[in-house]
PDB file of N, CA and C in Angstrom:
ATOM      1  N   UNK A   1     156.800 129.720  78.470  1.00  0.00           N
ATOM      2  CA  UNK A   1     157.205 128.440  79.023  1.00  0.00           C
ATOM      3  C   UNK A   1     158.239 128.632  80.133  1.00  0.00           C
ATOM      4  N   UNK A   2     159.173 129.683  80.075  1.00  0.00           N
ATOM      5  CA  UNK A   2     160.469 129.853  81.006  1.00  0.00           C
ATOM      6  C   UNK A   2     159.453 130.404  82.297  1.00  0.00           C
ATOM      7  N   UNK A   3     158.576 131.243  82.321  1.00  0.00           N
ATOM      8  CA  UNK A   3     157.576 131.506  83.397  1.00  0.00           C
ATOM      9  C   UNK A   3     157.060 130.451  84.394  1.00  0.00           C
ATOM     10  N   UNK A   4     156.159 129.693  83.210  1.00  0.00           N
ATOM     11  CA  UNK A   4     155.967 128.062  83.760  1.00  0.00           C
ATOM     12  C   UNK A   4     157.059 127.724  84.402  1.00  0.00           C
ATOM     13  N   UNK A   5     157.833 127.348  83.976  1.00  0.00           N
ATOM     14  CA  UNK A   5     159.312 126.746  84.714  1.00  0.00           C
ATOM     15  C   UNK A   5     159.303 127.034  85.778  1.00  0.00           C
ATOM     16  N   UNK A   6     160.035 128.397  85.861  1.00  0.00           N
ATOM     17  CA  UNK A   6     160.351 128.795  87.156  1.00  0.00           C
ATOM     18  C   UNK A   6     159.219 129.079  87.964  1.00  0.00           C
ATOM     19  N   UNK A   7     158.356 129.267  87.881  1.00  0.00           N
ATOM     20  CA  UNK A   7     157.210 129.110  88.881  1.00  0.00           C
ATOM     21  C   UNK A   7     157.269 127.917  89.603  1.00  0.00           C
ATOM     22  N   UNK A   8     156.878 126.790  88.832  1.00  0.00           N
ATOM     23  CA  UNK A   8     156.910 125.437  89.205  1.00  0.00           C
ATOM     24  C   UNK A   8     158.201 124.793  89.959  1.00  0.00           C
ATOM     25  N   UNK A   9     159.208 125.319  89.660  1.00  0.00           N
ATOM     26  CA  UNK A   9     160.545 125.204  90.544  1.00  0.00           C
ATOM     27  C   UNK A   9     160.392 126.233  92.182  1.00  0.00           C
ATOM     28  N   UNK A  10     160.018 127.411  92.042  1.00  0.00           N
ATOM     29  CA  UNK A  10     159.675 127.959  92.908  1.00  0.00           C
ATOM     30  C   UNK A  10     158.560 127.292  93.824  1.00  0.00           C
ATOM     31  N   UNK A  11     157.366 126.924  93.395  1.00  0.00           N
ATOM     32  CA  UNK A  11     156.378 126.278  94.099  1.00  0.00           C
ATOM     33  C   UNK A  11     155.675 125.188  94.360  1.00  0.00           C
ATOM     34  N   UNK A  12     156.411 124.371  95.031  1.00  0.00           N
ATOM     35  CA  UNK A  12     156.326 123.135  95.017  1.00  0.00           C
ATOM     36  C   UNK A  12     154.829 122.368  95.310  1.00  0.00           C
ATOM     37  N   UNK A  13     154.069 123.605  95.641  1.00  0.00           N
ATOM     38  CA  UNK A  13     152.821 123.224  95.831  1.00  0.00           C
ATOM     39  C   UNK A  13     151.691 123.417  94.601  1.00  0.00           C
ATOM     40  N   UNK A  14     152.101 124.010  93.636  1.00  0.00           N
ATOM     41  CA  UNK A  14     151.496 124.290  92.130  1.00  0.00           C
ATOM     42  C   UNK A  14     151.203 122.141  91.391  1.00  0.00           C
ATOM     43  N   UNK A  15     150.096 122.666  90.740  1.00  0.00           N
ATOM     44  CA  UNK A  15     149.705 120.991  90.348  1.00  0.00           C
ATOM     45  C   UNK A  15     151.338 120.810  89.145  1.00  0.00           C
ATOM     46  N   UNK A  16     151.029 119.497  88.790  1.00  0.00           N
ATOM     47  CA  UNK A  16     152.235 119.085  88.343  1.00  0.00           C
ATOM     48  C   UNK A  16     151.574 118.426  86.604  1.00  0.00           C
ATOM     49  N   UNK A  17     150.358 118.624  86.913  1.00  0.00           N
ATOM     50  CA  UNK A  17     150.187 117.817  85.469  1.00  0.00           C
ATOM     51  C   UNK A  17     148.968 118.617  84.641  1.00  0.00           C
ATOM     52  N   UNK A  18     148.806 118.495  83.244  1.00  0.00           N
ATOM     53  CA  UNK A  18     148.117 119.391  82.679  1.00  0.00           C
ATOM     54  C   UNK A  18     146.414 119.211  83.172  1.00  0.00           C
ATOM     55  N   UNK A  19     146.395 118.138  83.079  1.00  0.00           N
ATOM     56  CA  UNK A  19     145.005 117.869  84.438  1.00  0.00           C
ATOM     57  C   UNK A  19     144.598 119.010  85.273  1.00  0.00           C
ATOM     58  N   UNK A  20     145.288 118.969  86.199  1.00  0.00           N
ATOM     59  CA  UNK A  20     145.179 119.613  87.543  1.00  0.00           C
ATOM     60  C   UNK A  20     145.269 120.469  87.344  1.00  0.00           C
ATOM     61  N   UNK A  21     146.167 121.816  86.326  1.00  0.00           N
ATOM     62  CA  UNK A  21     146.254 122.736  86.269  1.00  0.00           C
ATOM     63  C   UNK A  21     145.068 123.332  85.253  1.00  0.00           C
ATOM     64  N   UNK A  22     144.391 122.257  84.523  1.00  0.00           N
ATOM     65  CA  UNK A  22     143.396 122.845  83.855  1.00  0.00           C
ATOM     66  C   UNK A  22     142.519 122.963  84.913  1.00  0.00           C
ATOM     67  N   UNK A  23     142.022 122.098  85.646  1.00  0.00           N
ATOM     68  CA  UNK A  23     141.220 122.263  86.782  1.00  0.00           C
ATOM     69  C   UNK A  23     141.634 123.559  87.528  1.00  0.00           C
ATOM     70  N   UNK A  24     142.444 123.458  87.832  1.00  0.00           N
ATOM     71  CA  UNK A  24     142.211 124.847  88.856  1.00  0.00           C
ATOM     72  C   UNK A  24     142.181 126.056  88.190  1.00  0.00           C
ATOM     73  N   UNK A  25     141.881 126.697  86.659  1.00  0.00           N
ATOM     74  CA  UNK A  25     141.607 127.914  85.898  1.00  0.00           C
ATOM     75  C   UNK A  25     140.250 127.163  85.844  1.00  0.00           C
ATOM     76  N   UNK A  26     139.649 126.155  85.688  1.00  0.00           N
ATOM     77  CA  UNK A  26     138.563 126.080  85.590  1.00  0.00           C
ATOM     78  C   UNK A  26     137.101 126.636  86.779  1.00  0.00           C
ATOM     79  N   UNK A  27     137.818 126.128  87.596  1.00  0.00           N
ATOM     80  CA  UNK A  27     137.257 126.035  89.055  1.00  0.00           C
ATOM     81  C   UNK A  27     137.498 127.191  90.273  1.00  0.00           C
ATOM     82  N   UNK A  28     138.725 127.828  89.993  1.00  0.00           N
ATOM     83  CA  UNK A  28     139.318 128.495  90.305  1.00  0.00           C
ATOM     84  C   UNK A  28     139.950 127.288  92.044  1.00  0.00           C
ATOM     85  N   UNK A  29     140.121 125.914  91.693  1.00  0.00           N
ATOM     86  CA  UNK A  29     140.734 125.069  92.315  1.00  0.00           C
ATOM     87  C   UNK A  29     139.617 124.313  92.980  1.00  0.00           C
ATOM     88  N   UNK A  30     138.112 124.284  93.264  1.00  0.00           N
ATOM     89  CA  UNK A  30     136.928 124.058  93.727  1.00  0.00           C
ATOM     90  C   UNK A  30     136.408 122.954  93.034  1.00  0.00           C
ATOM     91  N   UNK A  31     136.701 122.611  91.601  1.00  0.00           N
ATOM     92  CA  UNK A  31     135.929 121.485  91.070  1.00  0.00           C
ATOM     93  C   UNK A  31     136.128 120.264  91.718  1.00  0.00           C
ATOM     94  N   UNK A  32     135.646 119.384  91.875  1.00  0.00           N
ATOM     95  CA  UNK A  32     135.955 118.155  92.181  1.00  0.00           C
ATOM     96  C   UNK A  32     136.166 117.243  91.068  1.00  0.00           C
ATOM     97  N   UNK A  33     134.890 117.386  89.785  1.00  0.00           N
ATOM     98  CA  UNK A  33     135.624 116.857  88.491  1.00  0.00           C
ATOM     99  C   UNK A  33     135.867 117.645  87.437  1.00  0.00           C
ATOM    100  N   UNK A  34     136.350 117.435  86.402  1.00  0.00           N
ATOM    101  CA  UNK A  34     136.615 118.183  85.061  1.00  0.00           C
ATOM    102  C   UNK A  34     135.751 119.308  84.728  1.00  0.00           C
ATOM    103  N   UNK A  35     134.643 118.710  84.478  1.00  0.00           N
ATOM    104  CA  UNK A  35     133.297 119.560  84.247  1.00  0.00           C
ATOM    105  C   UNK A  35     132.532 120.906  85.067  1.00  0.00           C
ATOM    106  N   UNK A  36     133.096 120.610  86.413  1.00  0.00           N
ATOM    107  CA  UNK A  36     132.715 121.369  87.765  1.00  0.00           C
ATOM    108  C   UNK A  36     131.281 120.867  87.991  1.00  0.00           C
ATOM    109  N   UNK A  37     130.816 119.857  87.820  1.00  0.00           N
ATOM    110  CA  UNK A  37     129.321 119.540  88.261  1.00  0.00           C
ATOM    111  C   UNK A  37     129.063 119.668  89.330  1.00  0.00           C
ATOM    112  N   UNK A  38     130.464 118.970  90.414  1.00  0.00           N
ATOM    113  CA  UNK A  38     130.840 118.774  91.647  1.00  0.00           C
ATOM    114  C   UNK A  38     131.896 119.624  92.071  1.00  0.00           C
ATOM    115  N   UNK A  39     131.409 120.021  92.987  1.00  0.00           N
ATOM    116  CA  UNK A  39     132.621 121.475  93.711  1.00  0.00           C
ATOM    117  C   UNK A  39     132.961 121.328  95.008  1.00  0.00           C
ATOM    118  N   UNK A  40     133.803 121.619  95.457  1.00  0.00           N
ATOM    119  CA  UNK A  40     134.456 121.918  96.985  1.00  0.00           C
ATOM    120  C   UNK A  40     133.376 123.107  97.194  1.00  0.00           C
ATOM    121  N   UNK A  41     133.012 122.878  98.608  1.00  0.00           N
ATOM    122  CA  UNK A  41     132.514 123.785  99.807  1.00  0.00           C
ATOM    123  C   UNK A  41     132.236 123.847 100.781  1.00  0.00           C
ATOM    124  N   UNK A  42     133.333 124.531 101.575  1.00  0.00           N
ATOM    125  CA  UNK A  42     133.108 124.092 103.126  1.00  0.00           C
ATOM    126  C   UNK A  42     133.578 122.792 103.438  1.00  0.00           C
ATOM    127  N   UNK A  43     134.321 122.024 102.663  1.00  0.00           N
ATOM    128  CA  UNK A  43     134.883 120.800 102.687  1.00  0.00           C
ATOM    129  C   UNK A  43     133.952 119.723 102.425  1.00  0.00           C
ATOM    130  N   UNK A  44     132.851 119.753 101.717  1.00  0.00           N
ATOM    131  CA  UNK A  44     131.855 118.957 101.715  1.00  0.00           C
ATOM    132  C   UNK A  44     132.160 119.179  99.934  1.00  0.00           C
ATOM    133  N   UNK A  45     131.553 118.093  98.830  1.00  0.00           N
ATOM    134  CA  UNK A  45     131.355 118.208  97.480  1.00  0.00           C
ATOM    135  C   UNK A  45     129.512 118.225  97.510  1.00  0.00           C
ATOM    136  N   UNK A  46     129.468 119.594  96.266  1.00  0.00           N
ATOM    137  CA  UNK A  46     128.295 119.992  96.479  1.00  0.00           C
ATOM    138  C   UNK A  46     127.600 119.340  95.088  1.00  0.00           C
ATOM    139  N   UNK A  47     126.697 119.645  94.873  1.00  0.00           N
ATOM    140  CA  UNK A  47     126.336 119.786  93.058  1.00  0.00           C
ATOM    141  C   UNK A  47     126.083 121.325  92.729  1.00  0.00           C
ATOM    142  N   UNK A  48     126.602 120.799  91.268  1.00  0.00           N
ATOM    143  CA  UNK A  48     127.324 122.749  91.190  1.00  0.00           C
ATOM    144  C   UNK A  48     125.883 122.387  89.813  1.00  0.00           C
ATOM    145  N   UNK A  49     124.794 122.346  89.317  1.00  0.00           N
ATOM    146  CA  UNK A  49     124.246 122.294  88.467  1.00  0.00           C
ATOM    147  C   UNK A  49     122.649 122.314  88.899  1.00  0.00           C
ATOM    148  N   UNK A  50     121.218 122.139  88.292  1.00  0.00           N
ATOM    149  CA  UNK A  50     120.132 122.131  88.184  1.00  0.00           C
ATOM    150  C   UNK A  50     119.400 122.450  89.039  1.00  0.00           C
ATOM    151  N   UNK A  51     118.641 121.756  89.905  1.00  0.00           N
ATOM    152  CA  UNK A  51     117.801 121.752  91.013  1.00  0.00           C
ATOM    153  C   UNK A  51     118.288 121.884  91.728  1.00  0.00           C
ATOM    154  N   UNK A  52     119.174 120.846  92.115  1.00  0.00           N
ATOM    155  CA  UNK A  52     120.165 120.594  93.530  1.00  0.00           C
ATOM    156  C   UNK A  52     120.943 121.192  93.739  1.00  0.00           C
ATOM    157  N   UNK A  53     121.627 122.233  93.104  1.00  0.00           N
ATOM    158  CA  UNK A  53     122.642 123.165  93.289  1.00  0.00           C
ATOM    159  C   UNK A  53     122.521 123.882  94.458  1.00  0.00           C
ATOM    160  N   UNK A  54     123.413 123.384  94.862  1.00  0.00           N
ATOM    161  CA  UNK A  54     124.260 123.665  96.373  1.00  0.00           C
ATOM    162  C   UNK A  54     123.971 122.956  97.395  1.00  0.00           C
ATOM    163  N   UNK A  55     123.485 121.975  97.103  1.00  0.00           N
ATOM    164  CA  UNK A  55     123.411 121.032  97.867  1.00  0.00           C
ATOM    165  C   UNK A  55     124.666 119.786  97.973  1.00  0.00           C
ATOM    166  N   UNK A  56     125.068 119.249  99.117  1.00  0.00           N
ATOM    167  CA  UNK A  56     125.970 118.257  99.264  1.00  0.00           C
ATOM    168  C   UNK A  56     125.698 116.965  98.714  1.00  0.00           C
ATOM    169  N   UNK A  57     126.356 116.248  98.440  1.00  0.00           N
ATOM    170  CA  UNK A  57     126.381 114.842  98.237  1.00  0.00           C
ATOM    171  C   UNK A  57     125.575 114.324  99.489  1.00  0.00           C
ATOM    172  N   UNK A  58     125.910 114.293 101.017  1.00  0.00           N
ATOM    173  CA  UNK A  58     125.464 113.890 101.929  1.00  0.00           C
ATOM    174  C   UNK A  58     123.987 113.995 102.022  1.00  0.00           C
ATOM    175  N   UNK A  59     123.773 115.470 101.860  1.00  0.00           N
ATOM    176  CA  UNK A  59     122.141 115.663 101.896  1.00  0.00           C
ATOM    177  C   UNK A  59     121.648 115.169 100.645  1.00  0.00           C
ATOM    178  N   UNK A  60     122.210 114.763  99.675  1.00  0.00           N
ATOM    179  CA  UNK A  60     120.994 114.929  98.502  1.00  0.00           C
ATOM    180  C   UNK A  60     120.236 113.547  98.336  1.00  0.00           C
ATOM    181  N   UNK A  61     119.094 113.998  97.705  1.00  0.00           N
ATOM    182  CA  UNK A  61     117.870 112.821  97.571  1.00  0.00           C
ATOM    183  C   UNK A  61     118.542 111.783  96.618  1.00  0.00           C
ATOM    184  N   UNK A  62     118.350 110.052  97.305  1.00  0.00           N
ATOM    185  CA  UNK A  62     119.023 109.310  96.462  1.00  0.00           C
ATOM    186  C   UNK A  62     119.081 108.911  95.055  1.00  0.00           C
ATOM    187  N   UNK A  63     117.576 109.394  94.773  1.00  0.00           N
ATOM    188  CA  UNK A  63     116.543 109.329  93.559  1.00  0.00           C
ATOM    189  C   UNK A  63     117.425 110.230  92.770  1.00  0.00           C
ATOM    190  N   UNK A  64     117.994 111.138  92.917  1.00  0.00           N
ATOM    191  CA  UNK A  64     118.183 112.047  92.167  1.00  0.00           C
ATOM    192  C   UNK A  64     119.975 112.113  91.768  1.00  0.00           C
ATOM    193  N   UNK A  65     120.581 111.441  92.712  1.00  0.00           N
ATOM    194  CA  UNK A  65     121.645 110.897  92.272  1.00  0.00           C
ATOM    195  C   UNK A  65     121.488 109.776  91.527  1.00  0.00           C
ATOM    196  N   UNK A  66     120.979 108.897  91.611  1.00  0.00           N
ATOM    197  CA  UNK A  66     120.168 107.713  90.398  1.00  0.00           C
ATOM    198  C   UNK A  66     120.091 108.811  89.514  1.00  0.00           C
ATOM    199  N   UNK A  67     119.054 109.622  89.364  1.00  0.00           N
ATOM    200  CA  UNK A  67     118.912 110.120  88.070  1.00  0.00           C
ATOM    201  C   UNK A  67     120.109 110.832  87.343  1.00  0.00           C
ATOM    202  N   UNK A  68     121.175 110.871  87.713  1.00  0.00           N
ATOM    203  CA  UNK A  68     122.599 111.251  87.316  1.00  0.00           C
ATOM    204  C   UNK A  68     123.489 110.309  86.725  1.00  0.00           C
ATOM    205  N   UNK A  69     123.265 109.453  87.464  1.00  0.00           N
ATOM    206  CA  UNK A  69     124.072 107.957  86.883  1.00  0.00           C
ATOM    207  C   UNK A  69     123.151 107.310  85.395  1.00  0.00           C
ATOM    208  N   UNK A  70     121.763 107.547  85.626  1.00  0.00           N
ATOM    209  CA  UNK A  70     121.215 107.301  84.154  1.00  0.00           C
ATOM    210  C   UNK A  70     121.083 108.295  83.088  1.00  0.00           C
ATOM    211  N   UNK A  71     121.555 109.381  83.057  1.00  0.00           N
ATOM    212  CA  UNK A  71     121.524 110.199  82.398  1.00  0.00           C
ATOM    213  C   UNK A  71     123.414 110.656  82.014  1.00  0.00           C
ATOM    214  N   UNK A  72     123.129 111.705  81.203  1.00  0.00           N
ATOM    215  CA  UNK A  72     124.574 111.912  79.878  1.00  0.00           C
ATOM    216  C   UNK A  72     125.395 112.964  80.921  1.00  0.00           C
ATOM    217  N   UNK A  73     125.881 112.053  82.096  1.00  0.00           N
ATOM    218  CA  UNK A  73     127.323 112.663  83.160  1.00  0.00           C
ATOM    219  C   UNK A  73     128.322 112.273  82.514  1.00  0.00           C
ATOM    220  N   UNK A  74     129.706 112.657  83.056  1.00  0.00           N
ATOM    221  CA  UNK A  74     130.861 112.266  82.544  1.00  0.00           C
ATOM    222  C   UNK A  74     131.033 111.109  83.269  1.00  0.00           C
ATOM    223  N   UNK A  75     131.939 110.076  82.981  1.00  0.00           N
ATOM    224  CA  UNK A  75     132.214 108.959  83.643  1.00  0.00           C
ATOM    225  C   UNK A  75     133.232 109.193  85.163  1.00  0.00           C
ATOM    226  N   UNK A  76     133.445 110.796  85.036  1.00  0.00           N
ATOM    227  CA  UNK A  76     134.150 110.769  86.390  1.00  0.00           C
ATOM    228  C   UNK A  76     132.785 111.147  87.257  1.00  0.00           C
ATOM    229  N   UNK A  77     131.995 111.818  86.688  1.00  0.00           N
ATOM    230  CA  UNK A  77     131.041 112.337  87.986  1.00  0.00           C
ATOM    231  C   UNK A  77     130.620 111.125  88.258  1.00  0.00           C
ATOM    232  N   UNK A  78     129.882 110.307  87.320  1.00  0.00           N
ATOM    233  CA  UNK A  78     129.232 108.684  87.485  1.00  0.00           C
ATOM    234  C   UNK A  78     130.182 108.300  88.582  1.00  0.00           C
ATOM    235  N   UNK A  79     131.241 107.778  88.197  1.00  0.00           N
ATOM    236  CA  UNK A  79     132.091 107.305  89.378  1.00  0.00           C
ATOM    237  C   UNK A  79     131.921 107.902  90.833  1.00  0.00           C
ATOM    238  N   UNK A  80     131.987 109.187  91.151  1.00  0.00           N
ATOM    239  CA  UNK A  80     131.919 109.990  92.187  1.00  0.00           C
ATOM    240  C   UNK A  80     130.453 109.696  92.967  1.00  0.00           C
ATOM    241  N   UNK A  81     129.797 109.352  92.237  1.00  0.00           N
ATOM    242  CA  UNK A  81     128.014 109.787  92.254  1.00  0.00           C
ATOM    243  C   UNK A  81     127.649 107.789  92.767  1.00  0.00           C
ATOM    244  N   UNK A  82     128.385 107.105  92.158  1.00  0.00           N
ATOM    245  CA  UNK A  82     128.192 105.717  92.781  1.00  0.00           C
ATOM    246  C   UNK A  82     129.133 105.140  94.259  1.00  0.00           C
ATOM    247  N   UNK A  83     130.313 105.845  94.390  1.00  0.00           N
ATOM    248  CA  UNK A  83     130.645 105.712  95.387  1.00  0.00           C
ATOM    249  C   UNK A  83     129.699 106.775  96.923  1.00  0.00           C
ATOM    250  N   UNK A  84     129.457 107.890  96.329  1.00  0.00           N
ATOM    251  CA  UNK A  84     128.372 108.061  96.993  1.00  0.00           C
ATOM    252  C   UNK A  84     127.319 107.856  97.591  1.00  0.00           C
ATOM    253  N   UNK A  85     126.558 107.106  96.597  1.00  0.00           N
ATOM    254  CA  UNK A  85     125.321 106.085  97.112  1.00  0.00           C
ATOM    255  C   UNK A  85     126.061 104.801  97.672  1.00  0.00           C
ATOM    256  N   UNK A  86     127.034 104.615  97.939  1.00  0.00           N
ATOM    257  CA  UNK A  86     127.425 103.548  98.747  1.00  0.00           C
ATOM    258  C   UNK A  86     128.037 103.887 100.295  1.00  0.00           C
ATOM    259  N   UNK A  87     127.862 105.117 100.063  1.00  0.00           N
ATOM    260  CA  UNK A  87     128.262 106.050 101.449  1.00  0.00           C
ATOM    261  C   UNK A  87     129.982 106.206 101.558  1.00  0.00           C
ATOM    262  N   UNK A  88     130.825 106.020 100.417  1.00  0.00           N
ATOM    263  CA  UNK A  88     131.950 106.590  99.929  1.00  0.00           C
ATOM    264  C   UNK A  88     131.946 108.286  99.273  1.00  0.00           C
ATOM    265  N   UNK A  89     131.853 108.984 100.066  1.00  0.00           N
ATOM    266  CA  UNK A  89     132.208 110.951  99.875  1.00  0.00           C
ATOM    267  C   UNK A  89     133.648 110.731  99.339  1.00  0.00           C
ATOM    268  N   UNK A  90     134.039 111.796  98.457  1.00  0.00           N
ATOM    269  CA  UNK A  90     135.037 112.362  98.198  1.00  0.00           C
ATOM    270  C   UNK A  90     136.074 113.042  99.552  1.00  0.00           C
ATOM    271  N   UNK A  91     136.994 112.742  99.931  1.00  0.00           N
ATOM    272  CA  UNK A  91     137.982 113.856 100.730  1.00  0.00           C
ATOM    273  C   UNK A  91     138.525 114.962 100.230  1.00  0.00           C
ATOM    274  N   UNK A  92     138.779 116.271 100.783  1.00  0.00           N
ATOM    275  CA  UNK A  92     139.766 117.011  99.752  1.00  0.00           C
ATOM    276  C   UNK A  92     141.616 116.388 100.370  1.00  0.00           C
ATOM    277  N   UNK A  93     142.007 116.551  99.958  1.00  0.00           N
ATOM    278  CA  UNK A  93     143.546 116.365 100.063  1.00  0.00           C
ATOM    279  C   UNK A  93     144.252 117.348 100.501  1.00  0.00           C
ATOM    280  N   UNK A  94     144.148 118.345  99.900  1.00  0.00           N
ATOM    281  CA  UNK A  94     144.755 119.587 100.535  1.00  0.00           C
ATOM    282  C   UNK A  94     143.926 120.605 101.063  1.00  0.00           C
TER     283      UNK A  94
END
């Protein structure tokens, strides 16, 4: 824990909440949600899973983002995946 500490005092750019820091051992900082379905690449969010893997949000077939929203996603990808089809992309922040 004294490690934690002083790291986090040292680096003001380290995440701040157990969230974020699970994400980035998960992802190695690339996920976009919890799960990593959705990943950073190239500044674009890709699908990190099935068929479509590696493909962007932008390019992908709409049908098939539908078929994501009706099927057993997490409610963050759902979220991500409907602002999408409304032509709302994810930004990265940093």
């Amino acid at each position: 824990m004294q490690v934690l500490r002083e790291q986090l005092l040292q680096h003001k750019d380290l995440p701040r909440n157990i969230a974020e820091i699970e994400r980035c051992f998960k992802g190695g900082g690339n996920n976009v949600d919890d799960e990593g379905k959705l990943v950073w690449k190239n500044g674009e969010v890709v699908i990190n899973f099935g068929a479509k893997a590696g493909t962007t949000l932008k390019q992908c077939d709409p049908a098939y983002l539908q078929w994501i929203l009706r099927s057993n996603f997490s409610a963050e990808v759902k979220a991500i995946i409907t602002k999408a089809l409304a032509g709302k992309y994810p930004t990265r922040s940093s």
